[in-house]
Protein backbone atom coordinates (compact mmCIF):
# COMPACT_ATOMS: atom_id res chain seq x y z
CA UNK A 1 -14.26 20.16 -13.44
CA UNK A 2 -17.13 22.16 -12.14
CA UNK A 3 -16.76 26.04 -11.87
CA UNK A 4 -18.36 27.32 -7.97
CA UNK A 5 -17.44 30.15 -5.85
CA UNK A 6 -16.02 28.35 -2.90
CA UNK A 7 -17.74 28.20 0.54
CA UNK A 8 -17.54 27.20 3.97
CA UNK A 9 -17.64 23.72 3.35
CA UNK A 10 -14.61 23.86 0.98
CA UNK A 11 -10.74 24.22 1.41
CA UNK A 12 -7.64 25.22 -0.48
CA UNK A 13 -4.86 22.84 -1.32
CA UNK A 14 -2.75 23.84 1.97
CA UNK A 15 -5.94 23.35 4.19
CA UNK A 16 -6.31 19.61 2.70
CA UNK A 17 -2.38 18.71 2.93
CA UNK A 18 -2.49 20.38 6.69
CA UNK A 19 -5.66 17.35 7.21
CA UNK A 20 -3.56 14.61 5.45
CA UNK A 21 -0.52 15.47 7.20
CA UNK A 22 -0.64 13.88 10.81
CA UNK A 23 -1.86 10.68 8.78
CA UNK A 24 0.51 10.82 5.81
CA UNK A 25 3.39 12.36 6.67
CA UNK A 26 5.26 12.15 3.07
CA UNK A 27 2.01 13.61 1.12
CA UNK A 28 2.97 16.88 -0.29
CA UNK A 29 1.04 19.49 -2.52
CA UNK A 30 2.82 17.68 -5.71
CA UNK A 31 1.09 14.57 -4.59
CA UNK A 32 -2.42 15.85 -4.32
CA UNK A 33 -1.83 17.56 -7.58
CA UNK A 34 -0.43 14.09 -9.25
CA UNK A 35 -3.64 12.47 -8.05
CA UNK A 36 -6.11 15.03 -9.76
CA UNK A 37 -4.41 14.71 -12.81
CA UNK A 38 -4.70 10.67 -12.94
CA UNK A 39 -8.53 11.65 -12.08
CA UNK A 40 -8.84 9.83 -8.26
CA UNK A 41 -10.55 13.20 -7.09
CA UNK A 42 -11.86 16.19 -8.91
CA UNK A 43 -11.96 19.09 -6.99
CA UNK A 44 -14.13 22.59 -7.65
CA UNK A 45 -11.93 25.76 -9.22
CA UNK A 46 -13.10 29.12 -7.73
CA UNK A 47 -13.62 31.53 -10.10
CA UNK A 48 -10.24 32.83 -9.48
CA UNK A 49 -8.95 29.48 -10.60
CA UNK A 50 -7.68 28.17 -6.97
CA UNK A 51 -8.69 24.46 -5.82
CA UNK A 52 -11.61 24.19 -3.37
CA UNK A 53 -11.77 20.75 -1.80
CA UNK A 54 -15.14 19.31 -0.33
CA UNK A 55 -14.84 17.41 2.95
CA UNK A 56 -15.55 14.18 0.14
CA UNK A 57 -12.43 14.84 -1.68
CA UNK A 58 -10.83 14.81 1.33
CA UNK A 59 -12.23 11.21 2.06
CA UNK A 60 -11.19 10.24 -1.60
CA UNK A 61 -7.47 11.11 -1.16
CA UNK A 62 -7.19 9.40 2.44
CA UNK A 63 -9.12 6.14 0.39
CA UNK A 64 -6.23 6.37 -1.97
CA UNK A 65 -3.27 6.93 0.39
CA UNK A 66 -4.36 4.56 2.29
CA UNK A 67 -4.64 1.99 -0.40
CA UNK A 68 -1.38 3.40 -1.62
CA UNK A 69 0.27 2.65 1.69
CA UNK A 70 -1.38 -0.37 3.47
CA UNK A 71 -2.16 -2.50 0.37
CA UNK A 72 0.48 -0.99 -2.05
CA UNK A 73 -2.57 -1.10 -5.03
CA UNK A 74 -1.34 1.08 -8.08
CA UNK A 75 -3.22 3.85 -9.22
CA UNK A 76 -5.16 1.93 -11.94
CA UNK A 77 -6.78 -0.46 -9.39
CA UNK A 78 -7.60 2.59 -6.60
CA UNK A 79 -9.39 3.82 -9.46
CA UNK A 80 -11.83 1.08 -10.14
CA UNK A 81 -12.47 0.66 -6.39
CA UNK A 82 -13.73 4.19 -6.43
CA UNK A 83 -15.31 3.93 -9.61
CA UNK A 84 -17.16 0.91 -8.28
CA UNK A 85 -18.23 2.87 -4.90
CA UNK A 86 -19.09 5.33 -6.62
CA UNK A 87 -21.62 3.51 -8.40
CA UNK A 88 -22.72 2.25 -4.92
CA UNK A 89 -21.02 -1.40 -6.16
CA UNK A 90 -18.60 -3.26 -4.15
CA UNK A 91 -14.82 -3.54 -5.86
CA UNK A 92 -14.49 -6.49 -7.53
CA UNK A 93 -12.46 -8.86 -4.55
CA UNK A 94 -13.79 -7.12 -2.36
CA UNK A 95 -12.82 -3.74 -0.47
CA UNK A 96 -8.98 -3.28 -0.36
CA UNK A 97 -8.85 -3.83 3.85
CA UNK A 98 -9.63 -0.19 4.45
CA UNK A 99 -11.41 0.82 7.42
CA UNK A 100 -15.28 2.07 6.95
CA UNK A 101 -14.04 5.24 8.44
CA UNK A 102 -10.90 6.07 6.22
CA UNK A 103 -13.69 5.82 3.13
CA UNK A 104 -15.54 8.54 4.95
CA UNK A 105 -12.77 10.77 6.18
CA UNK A 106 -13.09 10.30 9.84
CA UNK A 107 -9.79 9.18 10.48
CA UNK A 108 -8.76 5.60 11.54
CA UNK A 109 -9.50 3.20 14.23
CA UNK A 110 -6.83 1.72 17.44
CA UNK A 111 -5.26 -1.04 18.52
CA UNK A 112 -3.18 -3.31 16.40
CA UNK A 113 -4.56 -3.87 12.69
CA UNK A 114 -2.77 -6.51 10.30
CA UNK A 115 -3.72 -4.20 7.15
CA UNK A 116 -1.73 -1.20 9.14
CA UNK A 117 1.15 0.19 7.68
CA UNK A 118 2.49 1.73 10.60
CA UNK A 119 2.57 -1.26 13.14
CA UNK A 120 5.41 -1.03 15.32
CA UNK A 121 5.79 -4.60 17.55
CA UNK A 122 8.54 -5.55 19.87
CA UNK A 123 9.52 -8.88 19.11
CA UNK A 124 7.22 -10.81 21.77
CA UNK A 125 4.30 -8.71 20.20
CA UNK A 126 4.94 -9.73 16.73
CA UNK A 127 5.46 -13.25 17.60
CA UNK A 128 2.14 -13.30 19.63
CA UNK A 129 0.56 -11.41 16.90
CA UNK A 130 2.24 -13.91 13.70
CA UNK A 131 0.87 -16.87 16.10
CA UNK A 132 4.68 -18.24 16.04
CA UNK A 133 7.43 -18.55 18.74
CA UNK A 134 10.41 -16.94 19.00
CA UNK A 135 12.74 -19.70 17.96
CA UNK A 136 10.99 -19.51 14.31
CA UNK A 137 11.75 -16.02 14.39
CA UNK A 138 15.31 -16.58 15.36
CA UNK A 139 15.55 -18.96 12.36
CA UNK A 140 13.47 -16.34 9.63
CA UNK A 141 16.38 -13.38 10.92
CA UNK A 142 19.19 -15.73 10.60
CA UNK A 143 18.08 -16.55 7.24
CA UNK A 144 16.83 -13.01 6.32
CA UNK A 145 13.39 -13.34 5.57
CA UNK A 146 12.81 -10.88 8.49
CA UNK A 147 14.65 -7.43 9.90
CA UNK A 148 13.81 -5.01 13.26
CA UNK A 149 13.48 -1.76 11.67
CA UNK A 150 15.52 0.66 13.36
CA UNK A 151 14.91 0.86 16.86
CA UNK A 152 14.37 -2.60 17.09
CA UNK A 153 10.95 -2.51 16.39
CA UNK A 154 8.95 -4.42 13.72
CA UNK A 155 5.92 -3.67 10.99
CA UNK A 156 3.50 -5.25 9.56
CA UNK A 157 5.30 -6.94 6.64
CA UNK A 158 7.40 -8.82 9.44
CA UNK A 159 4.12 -10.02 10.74
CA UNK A 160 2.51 -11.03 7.30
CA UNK A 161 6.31 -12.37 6.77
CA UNK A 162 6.36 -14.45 10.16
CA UNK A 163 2.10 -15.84 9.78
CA UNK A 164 2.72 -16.94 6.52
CA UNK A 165 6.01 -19.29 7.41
CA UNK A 166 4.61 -20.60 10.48
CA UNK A 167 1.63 -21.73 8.04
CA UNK A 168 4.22 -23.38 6.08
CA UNK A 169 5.66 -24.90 8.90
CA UNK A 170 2.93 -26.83 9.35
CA UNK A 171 3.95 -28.51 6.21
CA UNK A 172 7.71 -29.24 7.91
CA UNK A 173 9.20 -26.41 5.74
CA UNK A 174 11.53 -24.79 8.08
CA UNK A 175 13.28 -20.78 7.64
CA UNK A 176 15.98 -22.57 6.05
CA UNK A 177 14.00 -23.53 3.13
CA UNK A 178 12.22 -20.27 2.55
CA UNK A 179 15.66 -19.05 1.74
CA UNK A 180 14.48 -19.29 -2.20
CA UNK A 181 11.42 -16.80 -1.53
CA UNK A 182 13.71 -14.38 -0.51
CA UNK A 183 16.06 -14.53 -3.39
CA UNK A 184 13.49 -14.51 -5.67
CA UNK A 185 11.97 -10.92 -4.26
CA UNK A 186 15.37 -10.06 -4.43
CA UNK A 187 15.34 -10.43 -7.96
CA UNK A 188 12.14 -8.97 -9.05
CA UNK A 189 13.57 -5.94 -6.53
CA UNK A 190 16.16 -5.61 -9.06
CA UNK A 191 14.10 -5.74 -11.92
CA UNK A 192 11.62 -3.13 -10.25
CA UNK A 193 14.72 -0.66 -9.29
CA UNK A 194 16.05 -0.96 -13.06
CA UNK A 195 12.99 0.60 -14.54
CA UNK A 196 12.65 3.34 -11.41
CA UNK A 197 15.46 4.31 -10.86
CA UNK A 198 15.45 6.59 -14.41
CA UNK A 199 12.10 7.83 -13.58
CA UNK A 200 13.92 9.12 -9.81
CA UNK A 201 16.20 11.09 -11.51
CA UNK A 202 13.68 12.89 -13.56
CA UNK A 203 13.08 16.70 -13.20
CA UNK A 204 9.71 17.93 -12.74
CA UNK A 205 6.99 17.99 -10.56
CA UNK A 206 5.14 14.56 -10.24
CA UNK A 207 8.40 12.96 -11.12
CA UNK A 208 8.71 10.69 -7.55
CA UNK A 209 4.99 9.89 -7.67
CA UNK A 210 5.31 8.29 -11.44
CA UNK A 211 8.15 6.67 -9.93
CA UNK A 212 6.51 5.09 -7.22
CA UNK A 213 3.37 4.39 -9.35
CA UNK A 214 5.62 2.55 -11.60
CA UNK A 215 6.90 0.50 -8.73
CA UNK A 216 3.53 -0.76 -7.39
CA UNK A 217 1.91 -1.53 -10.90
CA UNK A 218 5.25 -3.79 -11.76
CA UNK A 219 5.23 -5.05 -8.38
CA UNK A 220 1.56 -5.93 -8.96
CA UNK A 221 2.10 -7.99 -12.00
CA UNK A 222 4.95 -9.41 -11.03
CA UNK A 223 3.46 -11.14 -8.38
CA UNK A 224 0.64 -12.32 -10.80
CA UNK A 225 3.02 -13.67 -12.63
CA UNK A 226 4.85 -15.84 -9.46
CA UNK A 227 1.58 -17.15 -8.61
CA UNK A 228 0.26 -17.83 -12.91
CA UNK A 229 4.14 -20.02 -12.66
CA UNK A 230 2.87 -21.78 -9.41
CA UNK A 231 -0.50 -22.89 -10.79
CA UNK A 232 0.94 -23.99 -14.26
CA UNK A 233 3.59 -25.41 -11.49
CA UNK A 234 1.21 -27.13 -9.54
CA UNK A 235 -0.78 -28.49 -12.80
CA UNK A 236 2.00 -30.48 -14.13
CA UNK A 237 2.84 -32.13 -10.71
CA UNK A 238 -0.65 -33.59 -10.47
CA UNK A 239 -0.14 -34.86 -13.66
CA UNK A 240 2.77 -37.02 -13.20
């Protein structure tokens, strides 16, 4: 960290989390504190000791929020995007969806967006939207694969949800036999809650954010895993 007398470019803590606010409405000064000290921005100390934020580390935490929200990406892999940007590279994969503006702090774009984590859809909009009718999305409630949030509206995990099975109904898989998908999440749910659910009831500051970091990085392998099981899977069949 770099000791400079703050200036007119550069805010306090409160100034950054009153920015971050309308966007991200569950940030909180523990948050932006949590990130520093897991090194995904490094603001300036004052030489009274305070945080001064540049307009850039501003940019940096929406990058990670974002990522954190829309893509649920743990901490580790935020990191390497940034560390990859930084070194004018592009992430390995790819960017993580996020708009050219979020990178540079000038807020986010309109309309409907599939990477979006605040999508609300009435159910004609998220069938238009999934590319499905509304009988398929009769059968994917009925079978729970897909629930109206409250106020009957639906997100964007309904729409990847809904895309992705009328893919597979090309194949003549119907909701019925996507049943096994959702039991499965179920299960790794459980698996995931068993190892947070300690870490909730922790004292401290930072405590929820380990938590939810904890989440997202066993989420993230877990699904590695599914799809390593699939391929091995898939391997065997075509040698039968």
């Amino acid at each position: 960290m770099t000791q400079a007398s703050p200036d007119r470019r550069s805010m306090s803590i409160g100034e950054v989390l009153a920015q971050l606010r309308p966007d991200f409405p569950d940030v909180t000064i523990s948050k932006i504190r949590f990130l520093e000290a897991e090194g995904l921005v490094e603001p300036e100390r004052a030489p009274s000791g305070y945080r001064r934020f540049s307009h850039e580390d501003v940019g940096r935490l929406r990058f990670v929020l974002t990522s954190q929200r829309d893509h649920y990406l743990p901490l580790r892999v935020i990191k390497e995007h940034l560390d990859a940007l930084d070194r004018g590279l592009e992430p390995a994969g790819g960017r993580p969806g996020v708009p050219r503006a979020v990178v540079d702090g000038a807020g986010t774009g309109s309309g409907l967006r599939r990477d979006t984590g605040d999508v609300r859809l009435t159910r004609e909009e998220l069938a238009d939207a999934a590319g499905v009718d509304e009988a398929l999305l009769d059968q994917l409630e009925s079978y729970g694969l897909i629930a109206p949030r409250p106020g009957g509206w639906f997100d964007a995990d309904a729409v990847q949800v809904a895309t992705a099975a009328g893919e597979l109904a090309s194949f003549g898989l119907e909701a019925r036999h996507l049943r096994a998908f959702r039991t499965t999440a179920d299960r790794q749910l459980g698996l995931v809650e068993q190892v947070v659910t300690p870490l909730l009831r922790q004292r401290g500051a930072g405590s929820r954010d380990r938590a939810e970091e904890a989440a997202r990085e066993i989420a993230r392998v877990a699904v590695r895993l599914h799809t390593a099981l699939v391929a091995s899977g898939l391997r065997g069949l075509g040698g039968r």
